[in-house]
N, C-alpha and C. Protein backbone atom coordinates (compact mmCIF):
# COMPACT_ATOMS: atom_id res chain seq x y z
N UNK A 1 -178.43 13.37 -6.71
CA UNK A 1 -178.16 13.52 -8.12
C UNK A 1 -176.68 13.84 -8.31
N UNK A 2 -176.16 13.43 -9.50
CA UNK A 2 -174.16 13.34 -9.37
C UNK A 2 -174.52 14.72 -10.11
N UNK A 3 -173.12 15.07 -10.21
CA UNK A 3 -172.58 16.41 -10.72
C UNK A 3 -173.16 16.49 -12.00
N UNK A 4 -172.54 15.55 -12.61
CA UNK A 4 -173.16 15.23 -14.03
C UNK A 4 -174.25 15.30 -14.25
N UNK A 5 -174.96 14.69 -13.81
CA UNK A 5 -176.18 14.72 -14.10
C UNK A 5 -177.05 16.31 -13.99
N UNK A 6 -176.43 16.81 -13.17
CA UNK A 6 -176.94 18.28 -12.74
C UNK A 6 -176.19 19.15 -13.72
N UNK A 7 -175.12 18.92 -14.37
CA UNK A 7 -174.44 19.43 -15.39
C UNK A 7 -175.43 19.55 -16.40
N UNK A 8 -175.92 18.88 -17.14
CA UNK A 8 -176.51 18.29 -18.07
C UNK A 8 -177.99 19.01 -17.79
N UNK A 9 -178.97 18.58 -16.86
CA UNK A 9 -179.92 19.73 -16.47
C UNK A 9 -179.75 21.26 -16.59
N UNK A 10 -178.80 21.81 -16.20
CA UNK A 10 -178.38 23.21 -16.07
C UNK A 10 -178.08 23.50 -17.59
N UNK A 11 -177.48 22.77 -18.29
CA UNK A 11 -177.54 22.99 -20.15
C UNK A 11 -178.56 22.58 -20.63
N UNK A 12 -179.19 21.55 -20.61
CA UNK A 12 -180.45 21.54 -21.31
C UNK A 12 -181.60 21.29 -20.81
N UNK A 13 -181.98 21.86 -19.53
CA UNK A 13 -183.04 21.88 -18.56
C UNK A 13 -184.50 23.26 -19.10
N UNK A 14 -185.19 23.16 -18.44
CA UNK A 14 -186.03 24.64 -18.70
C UNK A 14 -186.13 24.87 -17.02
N UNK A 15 -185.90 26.50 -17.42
CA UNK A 15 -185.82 27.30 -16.14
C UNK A 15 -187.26 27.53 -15.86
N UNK A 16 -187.70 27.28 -14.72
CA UNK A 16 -188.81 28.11 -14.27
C UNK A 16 -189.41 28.55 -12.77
N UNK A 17 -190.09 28.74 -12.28
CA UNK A 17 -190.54 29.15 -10.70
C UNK A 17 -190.84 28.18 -9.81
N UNK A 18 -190.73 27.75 -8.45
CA UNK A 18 -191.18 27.08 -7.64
C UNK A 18 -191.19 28.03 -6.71
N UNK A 19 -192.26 26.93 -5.73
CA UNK A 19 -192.60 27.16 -4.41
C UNK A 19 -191.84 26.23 -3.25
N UNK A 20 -191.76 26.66 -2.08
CA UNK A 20 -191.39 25.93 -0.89
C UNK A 20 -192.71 25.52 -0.56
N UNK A 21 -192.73 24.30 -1.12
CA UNK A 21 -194.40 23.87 -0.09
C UNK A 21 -193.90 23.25 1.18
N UNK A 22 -192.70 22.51 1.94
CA UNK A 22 -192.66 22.73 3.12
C UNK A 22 -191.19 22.60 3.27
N UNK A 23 -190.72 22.25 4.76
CA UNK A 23 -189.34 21.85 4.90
C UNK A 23 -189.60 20.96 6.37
N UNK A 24 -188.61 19.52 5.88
CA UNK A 24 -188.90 18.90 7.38
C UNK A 24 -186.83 18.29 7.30
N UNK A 25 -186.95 18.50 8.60
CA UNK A 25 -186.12 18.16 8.81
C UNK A 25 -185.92 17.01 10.01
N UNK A 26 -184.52 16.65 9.57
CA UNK A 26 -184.59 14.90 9.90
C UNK A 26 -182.57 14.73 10.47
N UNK A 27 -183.11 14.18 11.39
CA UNK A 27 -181.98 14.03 12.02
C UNK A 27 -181.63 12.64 11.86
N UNK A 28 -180.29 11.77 11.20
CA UNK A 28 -180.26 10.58 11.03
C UNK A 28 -178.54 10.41 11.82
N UNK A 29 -178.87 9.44 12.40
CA UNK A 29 -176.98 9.29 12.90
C UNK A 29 -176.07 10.42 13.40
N UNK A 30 -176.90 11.07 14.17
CA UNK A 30 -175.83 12.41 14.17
C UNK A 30 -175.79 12.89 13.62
N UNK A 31 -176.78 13.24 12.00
CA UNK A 31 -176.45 14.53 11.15
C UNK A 31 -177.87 14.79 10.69
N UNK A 32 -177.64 16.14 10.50
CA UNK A 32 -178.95 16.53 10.31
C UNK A 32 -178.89 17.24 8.80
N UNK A 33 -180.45 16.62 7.91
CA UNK A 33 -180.35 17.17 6.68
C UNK A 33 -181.99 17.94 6.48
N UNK A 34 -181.71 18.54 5.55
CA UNK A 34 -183.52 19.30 5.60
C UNK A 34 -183.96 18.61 4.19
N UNK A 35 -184.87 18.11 4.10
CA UNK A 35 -185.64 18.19 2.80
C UNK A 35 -186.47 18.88 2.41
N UNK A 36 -186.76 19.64 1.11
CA UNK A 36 -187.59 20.55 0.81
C UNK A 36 -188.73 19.74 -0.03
N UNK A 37 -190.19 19.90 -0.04
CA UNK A 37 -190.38 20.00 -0.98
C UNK A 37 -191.12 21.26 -1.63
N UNK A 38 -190.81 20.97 -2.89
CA UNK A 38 -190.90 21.90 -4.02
C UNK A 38 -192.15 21.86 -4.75
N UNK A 39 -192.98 22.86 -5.78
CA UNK A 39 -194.28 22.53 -6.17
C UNK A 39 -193.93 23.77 -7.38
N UNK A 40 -194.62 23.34 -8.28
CA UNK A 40 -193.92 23.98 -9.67
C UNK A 40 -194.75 23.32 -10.78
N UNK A 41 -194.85 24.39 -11.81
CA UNK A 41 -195.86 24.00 -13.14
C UNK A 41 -195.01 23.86 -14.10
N UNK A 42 -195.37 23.08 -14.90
CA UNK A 42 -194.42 22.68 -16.18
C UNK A 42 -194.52 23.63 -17.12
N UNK A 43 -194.21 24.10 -17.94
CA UNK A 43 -194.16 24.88 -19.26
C UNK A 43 -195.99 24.11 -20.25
N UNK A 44 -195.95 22.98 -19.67
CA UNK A 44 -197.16 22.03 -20.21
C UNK A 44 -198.12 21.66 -19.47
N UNK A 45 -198.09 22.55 -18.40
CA UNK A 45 -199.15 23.05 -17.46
C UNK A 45 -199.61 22.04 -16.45
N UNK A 46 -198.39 20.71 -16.52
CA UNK A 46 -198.82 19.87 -15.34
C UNK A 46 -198.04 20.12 -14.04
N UNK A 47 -198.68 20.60 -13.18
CA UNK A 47 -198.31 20.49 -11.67
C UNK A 47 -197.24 19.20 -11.22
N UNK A 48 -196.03 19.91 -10.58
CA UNK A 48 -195.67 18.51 -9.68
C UNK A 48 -195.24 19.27 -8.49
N UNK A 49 -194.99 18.02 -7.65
CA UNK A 49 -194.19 18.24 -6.38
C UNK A 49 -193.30 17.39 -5.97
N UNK A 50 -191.89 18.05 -5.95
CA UNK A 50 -191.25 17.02 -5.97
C UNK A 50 -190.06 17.38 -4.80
N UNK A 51 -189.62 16.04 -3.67
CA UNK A 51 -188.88 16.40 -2.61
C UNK A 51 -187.54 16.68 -3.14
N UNK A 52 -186.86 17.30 -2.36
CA UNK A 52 -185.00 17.55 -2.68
C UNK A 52 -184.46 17.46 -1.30
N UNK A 53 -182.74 17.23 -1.26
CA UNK A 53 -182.41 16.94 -0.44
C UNK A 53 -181.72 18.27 -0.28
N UNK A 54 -181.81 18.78 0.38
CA UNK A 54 -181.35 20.66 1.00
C UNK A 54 -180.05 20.71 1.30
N UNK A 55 -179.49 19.37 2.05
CA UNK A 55 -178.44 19.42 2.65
C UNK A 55 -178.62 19.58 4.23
N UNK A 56 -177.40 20.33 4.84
CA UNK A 56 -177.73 20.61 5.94
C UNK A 56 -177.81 21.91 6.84
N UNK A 57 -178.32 23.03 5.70
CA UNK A 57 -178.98 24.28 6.47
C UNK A 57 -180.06 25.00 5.56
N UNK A 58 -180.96 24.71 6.13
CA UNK A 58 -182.27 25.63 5.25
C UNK A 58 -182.83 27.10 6.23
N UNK A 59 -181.58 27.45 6.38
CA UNK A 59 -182.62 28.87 7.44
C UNK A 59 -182.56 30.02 6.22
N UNK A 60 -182.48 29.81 4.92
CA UNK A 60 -182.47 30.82 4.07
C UNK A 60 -183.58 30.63 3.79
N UNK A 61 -184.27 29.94 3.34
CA UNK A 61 -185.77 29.50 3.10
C UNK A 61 -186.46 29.44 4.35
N UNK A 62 -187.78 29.54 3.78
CA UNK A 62 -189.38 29.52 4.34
C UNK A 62 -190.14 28.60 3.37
N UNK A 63 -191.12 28.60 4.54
CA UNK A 63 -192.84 27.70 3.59
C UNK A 63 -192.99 28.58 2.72
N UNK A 64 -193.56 28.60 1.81
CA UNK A 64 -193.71 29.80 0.70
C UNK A 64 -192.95 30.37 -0.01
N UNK A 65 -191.44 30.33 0.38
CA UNK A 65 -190.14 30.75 -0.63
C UNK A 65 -190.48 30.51 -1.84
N UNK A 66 -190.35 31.87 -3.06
CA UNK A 66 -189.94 31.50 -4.29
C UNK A 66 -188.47 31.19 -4.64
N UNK A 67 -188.99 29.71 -5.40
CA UNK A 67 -187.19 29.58 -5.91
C UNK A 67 -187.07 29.31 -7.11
N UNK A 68 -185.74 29.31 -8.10
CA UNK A 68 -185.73 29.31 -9.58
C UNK A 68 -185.34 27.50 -9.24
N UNK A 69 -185.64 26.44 -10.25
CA UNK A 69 -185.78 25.63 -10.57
C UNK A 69 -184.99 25.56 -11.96
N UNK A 70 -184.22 24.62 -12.53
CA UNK A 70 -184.31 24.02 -13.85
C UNK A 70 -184.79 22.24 -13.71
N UNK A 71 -185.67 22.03 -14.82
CA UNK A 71 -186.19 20.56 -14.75
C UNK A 71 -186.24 19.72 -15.63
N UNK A 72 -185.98 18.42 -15.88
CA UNK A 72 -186.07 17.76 -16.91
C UNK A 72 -187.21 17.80 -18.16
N UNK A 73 -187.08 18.05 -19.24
CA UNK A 73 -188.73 18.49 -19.35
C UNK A 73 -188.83 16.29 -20.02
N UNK A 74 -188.37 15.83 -20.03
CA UNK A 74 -189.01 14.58 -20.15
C UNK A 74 -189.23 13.78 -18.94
N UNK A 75 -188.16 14.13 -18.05
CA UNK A 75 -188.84 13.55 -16.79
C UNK A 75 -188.99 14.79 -15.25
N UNK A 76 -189.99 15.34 -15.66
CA UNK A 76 -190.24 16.60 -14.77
C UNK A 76 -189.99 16.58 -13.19
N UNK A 77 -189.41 15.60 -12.96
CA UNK A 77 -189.23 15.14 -11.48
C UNK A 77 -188.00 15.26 -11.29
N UNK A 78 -186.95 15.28 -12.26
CA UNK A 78 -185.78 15.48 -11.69
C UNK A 78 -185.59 17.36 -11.99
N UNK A 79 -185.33 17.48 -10.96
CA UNK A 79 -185.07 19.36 -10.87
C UNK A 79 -183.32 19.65 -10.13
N UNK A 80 -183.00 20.32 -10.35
CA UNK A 80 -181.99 21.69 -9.82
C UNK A 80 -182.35 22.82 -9.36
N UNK A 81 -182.32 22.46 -7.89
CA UNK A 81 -182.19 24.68 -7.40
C UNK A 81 -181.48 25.14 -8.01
N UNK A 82 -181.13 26.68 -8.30
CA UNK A 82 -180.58 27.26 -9.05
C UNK A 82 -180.10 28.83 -8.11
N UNK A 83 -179.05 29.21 -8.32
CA UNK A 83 -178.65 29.97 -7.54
C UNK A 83 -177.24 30.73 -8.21
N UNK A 84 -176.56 31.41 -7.72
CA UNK A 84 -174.91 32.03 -8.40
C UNK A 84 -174.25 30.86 -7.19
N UNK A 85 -174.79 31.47 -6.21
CA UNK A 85 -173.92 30.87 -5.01
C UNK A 85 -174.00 29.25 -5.51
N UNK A 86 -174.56 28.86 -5.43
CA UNK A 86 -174.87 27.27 -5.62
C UNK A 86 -174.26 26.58 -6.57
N UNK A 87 -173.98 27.34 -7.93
CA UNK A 87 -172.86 27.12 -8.63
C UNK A 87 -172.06 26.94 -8.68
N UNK A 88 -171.41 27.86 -7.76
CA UNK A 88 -169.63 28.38 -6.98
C UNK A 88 -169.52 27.40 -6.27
N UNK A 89 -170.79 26.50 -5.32
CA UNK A 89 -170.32 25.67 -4.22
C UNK A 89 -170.11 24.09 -5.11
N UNK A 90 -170.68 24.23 -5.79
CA UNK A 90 -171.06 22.63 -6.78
C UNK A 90 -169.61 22.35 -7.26
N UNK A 91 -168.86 23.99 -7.93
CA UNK A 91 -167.67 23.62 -8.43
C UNK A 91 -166.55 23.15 -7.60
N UNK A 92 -166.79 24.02 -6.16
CA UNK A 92 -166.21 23.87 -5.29
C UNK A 92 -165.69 22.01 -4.37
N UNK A 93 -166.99 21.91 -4.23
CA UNK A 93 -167.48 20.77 -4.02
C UNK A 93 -167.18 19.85 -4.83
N UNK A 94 -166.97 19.54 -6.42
CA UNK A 94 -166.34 18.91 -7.43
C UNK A 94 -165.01 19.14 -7.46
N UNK A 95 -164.41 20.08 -7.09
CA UNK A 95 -162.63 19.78 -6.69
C UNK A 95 -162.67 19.16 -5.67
N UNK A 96 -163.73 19.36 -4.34
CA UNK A 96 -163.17 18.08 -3.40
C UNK A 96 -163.45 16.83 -3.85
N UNK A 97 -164.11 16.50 -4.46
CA UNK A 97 -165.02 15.06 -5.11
C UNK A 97 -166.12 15.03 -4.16
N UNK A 98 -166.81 15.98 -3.70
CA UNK A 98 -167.63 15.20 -3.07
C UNK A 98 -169.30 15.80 -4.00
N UNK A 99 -169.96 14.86 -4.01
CA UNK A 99 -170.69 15.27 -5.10
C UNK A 99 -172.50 14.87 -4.26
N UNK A 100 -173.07 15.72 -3.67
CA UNK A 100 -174.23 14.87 -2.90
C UNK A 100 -175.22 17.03 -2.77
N UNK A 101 -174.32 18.26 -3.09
CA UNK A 101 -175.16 19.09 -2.79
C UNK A 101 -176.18 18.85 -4.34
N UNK A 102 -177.56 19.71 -3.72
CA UNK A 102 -178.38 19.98 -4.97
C UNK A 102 -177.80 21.68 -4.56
N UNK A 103 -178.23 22.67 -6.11
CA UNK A 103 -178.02 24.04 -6.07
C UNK A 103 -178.78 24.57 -5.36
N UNK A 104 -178.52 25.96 -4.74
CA UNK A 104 -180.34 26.03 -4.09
C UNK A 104 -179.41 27.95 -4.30
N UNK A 105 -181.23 28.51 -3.51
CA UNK A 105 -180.78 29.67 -3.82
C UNK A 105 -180.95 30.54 -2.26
């Protein structure tokens, strides 16, 4: 998801709770990234689960981690981890141009 687009979620997203329902990680070309997925109720009480791309260190998380989420509420599949730190790195990360973290916490 581009910066923008995660811009735009983070202003007019709804905040709410997830779960770590798992983490697998995947080694492609020499680099290794974790995917999470996530499991979370809508404000409209439909369940989803939806994968994210972690990047490349998930030893802050566990199976079962609670994490804060913001989500599209028209298309409930696109989400943002949410974090202080994750903020700081996004901006960070947007002065280098490189634009590929999701927030996490």
């Amino acid at each position: 998801m581009k910066i923008s687009k995660r811009r735009e979620l983070i202003k007019y997203g709804l905040e709410t709770e997830g779960f770590v329902d798992s983490i697998e990680k995947i080694i492609k070309h020499n680099k290794i990234s974790f995917y999470l997925d996530i499991t979370f109720t809508t404000f409209d009480g439909v369940k989803f689960i939806v994968r994210v791309d972690y990047g490349f260190s998930a030893s802050m998380l566990r199976t079962g981690s609670k994490v804060k989420i913001i989500y599209n509420k028209q298309v409930p599949s696109e989400i943002v981890l949410v974090s202080k730190s994750g903020i700081i790195f996004e901006y960070l990360l947007f002065l280098f141009g490189l634009n590929t973290l999701i927030l996490f916490i």
